[in-house]
C-alpha atoms as a PDB file:
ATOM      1  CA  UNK A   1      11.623 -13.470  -8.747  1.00  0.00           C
ATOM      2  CA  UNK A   2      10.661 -10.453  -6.152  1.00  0.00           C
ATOM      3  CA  UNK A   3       9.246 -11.342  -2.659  1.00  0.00           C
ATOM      4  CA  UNK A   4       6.611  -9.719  -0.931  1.00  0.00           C
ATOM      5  CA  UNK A   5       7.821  -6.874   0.857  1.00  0.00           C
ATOM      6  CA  UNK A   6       5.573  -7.270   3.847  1.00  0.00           C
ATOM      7  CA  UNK A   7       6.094 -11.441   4.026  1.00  0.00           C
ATOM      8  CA  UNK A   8       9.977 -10.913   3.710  1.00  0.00           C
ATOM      9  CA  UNK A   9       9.742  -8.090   6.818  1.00  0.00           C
ATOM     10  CA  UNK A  10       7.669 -10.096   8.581  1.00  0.00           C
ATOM     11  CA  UNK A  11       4.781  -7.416   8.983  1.00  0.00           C
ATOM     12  CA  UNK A  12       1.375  -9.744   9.150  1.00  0.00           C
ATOM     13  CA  UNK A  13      -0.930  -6.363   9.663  1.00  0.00           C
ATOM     14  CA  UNK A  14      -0.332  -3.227   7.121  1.00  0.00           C
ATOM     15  CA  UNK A  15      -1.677  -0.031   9.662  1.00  0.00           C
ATOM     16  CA  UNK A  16      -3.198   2.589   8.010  1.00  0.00           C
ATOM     17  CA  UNK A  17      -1.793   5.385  10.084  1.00  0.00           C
ATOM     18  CA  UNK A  18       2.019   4.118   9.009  1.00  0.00           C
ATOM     19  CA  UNK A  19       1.519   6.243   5.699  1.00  0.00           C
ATOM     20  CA  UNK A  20       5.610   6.007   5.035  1.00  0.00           C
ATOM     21  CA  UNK A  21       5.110   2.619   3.987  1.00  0.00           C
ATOM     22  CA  UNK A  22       1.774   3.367   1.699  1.00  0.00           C
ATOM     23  CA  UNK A  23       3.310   5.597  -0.333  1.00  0.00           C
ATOM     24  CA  UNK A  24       5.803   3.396  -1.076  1.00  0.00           C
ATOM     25  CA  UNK A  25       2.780   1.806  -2.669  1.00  0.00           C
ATOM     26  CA  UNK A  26       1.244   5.015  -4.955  1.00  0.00           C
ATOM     27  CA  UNK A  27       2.359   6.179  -7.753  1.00  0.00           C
ATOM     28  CA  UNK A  28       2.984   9.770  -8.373  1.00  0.00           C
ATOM     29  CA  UNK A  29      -0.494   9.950  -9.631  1.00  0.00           C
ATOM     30  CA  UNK A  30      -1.665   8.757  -6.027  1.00  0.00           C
ATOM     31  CA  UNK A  31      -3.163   5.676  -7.727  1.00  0.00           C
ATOM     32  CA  UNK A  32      -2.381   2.530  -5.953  1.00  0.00           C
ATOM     33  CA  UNK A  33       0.493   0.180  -7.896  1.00  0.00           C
ATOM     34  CA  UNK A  34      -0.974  -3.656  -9.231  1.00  0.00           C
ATOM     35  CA  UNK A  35       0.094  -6.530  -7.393  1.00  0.00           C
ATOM     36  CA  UNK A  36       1.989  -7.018 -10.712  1.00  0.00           C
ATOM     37  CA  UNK A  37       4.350  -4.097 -10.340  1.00  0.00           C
ATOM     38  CA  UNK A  38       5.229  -4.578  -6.580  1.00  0.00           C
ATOM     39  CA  UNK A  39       5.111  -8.149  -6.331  1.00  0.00           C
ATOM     40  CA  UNK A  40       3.545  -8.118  -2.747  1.00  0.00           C
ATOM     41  CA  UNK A  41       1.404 -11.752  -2.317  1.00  0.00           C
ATOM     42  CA  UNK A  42      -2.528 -11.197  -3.050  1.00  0.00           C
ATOM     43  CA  UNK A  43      -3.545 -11.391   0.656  1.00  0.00           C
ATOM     44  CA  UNK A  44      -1.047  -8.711   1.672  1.00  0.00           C
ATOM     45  CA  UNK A  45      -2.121  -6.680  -1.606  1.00  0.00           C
ATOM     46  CA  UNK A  46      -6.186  -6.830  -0.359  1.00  0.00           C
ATOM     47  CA  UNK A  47      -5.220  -5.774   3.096  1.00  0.00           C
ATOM     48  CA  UNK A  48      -2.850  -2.632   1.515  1.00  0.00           C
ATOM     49  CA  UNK A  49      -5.603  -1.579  -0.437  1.00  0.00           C
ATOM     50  CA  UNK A  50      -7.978  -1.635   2.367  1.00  0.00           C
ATOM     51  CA  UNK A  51      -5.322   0.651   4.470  1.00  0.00           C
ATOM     52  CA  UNK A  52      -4.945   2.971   1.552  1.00  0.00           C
ATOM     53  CA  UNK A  53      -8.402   3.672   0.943  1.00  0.00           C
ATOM     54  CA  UNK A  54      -8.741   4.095   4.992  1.00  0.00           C
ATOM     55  CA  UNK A  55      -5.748   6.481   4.936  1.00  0.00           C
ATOM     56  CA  UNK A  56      -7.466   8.653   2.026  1.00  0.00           C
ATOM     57  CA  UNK A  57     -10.445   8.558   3.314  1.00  0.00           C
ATOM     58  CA  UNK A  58      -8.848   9.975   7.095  1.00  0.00           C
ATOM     59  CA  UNK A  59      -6.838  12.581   5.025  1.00  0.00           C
ATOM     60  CA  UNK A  60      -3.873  10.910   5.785  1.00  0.00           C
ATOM     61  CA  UNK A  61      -3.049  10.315   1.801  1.00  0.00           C
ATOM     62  CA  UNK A  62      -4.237  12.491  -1.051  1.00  0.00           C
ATOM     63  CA  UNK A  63      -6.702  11.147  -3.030  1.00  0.00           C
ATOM     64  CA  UNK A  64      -5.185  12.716  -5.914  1.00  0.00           C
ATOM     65  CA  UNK A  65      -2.158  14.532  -6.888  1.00  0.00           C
ATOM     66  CA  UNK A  66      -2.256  17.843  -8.318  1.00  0.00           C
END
């Protein structure tokens, strides 16, 4: 069984502006990856989401890939 990346680094906030770690978190497609597929825990999964669609939505991450 996989840990949470975030729990087993010991991050409790994900930043937005750290967009090294998000895309770790997108697939090629810039869609975000299910909680299934990166086995982070669901409260660290809500708050990655939240700092993804903040980093789109700042132009720091593409929306979409072309």
């Amino acid at each position: 069984m996989k840990h949470c990346y975030f729990c087993t680094n010991n991050i409790k906030e994900i930043d937005y502006k750290n967009t090294e770690v998000l895309k770790k978190f997108i697939d090629p497609y810039a869609r975000i990856i299910p909680k299934k597929r990166t086995s982070v825990c669901s409260n660290h999964q809500r708050q990655l989401t939240k700092s993804i669609k903040r980093a789109r939505f700042l132009a720091l991450l593409p929306f979409t890939n072309d």
